[in-house]
N, C-alpha and C. Protein backbone atom coordinates (compact mmCIF):
# COMPACT_ATOMS: atom_id res chain seq x y z
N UNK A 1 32.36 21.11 -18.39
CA UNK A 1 31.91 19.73 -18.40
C UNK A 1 31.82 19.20 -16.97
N UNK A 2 33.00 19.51 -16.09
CA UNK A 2 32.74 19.11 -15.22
C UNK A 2 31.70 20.06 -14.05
N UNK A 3 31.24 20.88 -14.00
CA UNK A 3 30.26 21.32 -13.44
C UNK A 3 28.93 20.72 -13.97
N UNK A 4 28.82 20.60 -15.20
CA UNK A 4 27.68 19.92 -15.35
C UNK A 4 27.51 18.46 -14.95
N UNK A 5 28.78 17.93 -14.89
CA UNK A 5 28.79 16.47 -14.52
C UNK A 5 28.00 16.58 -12.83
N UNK A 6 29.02 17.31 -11.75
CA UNK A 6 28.77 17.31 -10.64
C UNK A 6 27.54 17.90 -10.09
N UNK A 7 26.62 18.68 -11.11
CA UNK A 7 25.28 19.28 -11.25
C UNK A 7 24.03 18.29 -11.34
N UNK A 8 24.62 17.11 -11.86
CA UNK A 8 23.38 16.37 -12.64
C UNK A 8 23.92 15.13 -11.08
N UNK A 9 25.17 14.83 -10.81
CA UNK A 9 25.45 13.85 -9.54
C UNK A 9 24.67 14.53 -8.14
N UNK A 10 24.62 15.72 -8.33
CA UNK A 10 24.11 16.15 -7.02
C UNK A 10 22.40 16.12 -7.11
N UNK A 11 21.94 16.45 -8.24
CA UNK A 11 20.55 15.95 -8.45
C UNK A 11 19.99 14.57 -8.51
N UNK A 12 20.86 14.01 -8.89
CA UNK A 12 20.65 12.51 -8.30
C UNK A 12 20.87 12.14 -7.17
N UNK A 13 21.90 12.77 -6.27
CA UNK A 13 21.77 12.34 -5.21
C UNK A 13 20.64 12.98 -4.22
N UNK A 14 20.04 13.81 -4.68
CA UNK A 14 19.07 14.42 -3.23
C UNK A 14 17.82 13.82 -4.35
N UNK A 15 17.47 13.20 -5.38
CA UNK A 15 16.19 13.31 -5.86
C UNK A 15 16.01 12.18 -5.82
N UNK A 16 16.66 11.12 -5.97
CA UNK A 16 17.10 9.33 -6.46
C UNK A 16 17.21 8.36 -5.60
N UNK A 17 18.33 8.80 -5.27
CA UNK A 17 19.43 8.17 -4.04
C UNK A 17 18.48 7.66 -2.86
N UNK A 18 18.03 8.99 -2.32
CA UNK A 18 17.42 8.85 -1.03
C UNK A 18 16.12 8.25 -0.47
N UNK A 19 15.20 7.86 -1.82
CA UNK A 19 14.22 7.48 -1.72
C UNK A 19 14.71 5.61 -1.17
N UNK A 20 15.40 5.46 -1.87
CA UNK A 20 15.54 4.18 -1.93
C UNK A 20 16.88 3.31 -1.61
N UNK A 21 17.80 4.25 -1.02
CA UNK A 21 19.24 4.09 -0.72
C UNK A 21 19.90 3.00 -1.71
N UNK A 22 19.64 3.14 -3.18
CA UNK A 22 20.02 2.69 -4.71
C UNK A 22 20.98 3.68 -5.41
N UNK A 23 22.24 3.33 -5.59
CA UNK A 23 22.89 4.41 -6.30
C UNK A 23 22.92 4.08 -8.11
N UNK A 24 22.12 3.03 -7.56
CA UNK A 24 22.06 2.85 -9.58
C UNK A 24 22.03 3.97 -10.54
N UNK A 25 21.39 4.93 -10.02
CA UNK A 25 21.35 6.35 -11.08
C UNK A 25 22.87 6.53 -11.18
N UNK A 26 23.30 6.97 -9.63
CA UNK A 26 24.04 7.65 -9.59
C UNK A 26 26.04 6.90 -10.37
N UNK A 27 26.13 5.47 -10.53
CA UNK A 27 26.49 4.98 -10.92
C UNK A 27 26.29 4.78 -12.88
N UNK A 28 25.12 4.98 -13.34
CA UNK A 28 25.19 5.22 -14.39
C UNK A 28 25.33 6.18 -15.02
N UNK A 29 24.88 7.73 -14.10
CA UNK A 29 25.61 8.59 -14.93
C UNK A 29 27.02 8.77 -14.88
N UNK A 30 27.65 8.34 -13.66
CA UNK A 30 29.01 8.28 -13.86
C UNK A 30 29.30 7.06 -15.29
N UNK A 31 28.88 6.51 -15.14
CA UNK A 31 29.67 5.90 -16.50
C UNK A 31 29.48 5.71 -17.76
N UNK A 32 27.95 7.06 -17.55
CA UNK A 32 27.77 7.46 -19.45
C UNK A 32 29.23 8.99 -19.61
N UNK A 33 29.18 9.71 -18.22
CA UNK A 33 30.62 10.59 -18.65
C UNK A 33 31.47 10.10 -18.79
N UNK A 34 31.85 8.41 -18.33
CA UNK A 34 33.05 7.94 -18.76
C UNK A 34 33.33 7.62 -19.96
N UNK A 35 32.39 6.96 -20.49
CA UNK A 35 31.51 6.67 -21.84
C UNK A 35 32.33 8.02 -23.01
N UNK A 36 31.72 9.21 -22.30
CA UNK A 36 31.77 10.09 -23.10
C UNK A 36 33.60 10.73 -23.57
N UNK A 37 34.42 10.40 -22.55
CA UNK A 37 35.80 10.88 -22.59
C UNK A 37 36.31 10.18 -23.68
N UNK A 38 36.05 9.22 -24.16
CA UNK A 38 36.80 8.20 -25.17
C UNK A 38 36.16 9.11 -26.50
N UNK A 39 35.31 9.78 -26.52
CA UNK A 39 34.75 10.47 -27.88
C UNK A 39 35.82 11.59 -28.70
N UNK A 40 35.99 11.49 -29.48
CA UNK A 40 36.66 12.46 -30.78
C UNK A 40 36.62 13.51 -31.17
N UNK A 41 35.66 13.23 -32.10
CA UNK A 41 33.97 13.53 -32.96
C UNK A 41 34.35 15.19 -32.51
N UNK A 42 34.34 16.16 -32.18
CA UNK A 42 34.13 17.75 -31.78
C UNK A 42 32.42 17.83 -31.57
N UNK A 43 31.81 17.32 -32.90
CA UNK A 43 30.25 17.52 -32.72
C UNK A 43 29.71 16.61 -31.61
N UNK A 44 30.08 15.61 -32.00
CA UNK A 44 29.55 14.60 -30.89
C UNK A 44 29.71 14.73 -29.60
N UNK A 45 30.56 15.72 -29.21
CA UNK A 45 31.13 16.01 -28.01
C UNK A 45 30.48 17.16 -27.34
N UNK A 46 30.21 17.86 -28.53
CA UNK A 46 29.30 19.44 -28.25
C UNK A 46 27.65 18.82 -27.90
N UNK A 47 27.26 17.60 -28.68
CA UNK A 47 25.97 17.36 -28.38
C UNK A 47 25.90 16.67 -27.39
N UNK A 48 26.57 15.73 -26.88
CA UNK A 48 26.60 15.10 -25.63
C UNK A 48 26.74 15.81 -24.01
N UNK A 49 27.26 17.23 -24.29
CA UNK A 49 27.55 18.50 -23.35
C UNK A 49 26.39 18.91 -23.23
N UNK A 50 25.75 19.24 -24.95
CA UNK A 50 24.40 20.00 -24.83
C UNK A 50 23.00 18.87 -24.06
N UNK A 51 23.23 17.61 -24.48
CA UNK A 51 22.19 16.80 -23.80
C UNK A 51 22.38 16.88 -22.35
N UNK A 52 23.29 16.63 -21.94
CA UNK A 52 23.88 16.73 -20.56
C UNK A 52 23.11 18.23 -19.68
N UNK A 53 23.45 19.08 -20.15
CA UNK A 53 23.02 20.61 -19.48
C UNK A 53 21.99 19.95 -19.56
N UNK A 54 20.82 19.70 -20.62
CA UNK A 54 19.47 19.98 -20.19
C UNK A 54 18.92 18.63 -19.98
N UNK A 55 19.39 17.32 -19.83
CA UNK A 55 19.17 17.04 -18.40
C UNK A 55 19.39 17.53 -17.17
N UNK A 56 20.42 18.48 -16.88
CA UNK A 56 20.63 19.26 -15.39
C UNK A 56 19.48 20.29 -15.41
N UNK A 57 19.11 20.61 -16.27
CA UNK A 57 18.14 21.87 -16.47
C UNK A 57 17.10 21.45 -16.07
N UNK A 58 16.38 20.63 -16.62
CA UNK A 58 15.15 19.49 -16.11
C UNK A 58 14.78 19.01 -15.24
N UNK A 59 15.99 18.29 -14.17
CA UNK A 59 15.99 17.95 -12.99
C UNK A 59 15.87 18.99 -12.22
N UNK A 60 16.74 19.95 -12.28
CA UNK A 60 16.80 21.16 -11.09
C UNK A 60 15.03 21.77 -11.36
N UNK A 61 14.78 21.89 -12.32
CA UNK A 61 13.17 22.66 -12.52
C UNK A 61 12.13 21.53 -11.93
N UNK A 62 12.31 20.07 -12.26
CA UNK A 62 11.53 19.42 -11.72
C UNK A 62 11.18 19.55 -10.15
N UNK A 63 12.64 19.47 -9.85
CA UNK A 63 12.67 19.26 -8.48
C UNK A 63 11.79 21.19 -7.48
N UNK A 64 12.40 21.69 -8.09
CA UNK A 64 12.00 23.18 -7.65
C UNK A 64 10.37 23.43 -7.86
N UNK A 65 10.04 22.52 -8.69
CA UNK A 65 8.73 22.57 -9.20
C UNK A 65 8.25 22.07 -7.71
N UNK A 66 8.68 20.68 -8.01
CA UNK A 66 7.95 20.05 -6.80
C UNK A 66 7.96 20.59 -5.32
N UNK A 67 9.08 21.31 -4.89
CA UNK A 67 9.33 22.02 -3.79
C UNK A 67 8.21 23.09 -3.80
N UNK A 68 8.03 23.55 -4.80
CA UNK A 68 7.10 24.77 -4.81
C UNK A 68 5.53 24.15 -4.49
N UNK A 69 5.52 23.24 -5.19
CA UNK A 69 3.98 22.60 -5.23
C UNK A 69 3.86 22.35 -3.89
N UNK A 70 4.39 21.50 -2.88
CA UNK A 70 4.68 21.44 -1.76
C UNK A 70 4.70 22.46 -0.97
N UNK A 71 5.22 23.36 -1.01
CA UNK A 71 5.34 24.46 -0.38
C UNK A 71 3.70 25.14 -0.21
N UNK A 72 3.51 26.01 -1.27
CA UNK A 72 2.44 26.42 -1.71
C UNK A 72 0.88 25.93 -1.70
N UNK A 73 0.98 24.53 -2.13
CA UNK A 73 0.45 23.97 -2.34
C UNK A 73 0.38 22.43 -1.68
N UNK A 74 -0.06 22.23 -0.52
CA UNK A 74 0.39 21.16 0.37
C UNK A 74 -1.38 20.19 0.01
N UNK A 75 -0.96 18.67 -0.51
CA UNK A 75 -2.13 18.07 -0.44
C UNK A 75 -1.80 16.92 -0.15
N UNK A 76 -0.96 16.41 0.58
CA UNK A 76 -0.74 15.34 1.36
C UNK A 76 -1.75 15.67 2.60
N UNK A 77 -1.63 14.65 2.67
CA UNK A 77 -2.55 14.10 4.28
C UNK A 77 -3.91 14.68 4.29
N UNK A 78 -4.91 15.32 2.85
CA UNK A 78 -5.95 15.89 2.76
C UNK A 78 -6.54 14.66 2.27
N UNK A 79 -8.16 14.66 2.37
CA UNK A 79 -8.73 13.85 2.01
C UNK A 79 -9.66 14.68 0.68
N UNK A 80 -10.05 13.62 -0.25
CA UNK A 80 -10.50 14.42 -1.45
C UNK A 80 -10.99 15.06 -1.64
N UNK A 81 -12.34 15.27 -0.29
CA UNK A 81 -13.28 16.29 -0.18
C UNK A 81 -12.99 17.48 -0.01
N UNK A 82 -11.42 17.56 0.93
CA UNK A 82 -10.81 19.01 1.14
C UNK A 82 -9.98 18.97 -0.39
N UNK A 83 -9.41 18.39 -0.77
CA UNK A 83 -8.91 18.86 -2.03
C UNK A 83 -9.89 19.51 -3.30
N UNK A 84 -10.95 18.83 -2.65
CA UNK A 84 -11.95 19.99 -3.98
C UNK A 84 -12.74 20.84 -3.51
N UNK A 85 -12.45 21.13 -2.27
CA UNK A 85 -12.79 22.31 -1.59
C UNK A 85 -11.97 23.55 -2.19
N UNK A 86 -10.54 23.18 -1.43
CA UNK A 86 -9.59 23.85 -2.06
C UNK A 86 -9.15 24.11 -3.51
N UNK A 87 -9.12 23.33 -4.21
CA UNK A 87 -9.39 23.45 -5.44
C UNK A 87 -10.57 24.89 -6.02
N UNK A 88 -12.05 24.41 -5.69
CA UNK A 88 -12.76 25.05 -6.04
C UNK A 88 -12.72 26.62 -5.25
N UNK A 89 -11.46 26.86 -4.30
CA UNK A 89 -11.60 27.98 -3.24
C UNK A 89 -10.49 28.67 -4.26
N UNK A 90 -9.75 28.20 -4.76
CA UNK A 90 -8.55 28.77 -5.81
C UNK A 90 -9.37 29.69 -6.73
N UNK A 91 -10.19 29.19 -7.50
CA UNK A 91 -10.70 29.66 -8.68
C UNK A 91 -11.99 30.66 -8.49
N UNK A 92 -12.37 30.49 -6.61
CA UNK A 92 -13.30 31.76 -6.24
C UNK A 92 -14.78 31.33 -6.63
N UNK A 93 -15.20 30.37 -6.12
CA UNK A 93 -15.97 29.08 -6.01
C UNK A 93 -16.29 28.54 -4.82
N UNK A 94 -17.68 28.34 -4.44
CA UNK A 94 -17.69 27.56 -3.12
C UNK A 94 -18.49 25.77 -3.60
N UNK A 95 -18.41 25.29 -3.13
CA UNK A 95 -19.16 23.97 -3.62
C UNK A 95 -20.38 24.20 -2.95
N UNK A 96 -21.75 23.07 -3.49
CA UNK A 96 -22.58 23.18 -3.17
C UNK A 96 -22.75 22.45 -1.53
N UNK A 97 -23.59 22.15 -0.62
CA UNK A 97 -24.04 21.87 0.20
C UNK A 97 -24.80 20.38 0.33
C-alpha cells in the first residue's frame, strides 16, 4: 500500500505540481489514503488498493507516453506546414507542390 501510495505522490509531483507550483493534487491524494485507513470492509479495501495501482499505472504510461512522443516525435516550435510535411514523410508520401 504504501509503495503505491508514494508511486502515485511522486507522479504527481513531477506531472502536476510543477506546472503550476499547486499542491492541490498532491494534498488530495494524501487525504483520499487517509480516507482510506478508517475502512474495514476486506473488499473495500482490496478495491480501493486495486483502484489505486491503476491510477499509478496510468499516470506512469501517460507520462512515458508523453516523454516518448517528445522524444521521438518533437512538434513544438513547428509550424503546420512542417507538421504535414512530416506527417506525410512518416507514411512515405511527399506533398504536392
Amino acid at each position: 500500500i504504501l509503495s503505491t501510495f508514494r508511486g502515485i505522490l511522486r507522479e504527481v509531483s513531477k506531472q502536476y505540481t510543477p506546472r503550476n507550483n499547486n499542491r492541490l493534487w498532491h494534498n488530495e491524494v494524501v487525504s483520499q489514503f487517509r480516507a482510506g485507513s478508517t475502512l474495514t470492509d476486506e473488499n473495500a479495501i482490496r478495491q480501493k488498493l486495486m483502484d489505486a495501482q491503476n491510477v499509478l499505472i496510468f499516470m506512469r504510461s501517460n507520462r512515458e507516453h508523453r516523454d516518448l512522443m517528445d522524444r521521438y516525435w518533437p512538434t513544438t516550435g513547428l509550424s503546420n506546414e512542417e507538421k504535414l510535411t512530416r506527417t506525410a514523410n512518416t507514411v512515405g508520401l511527399s506533398l504536392p507542390k
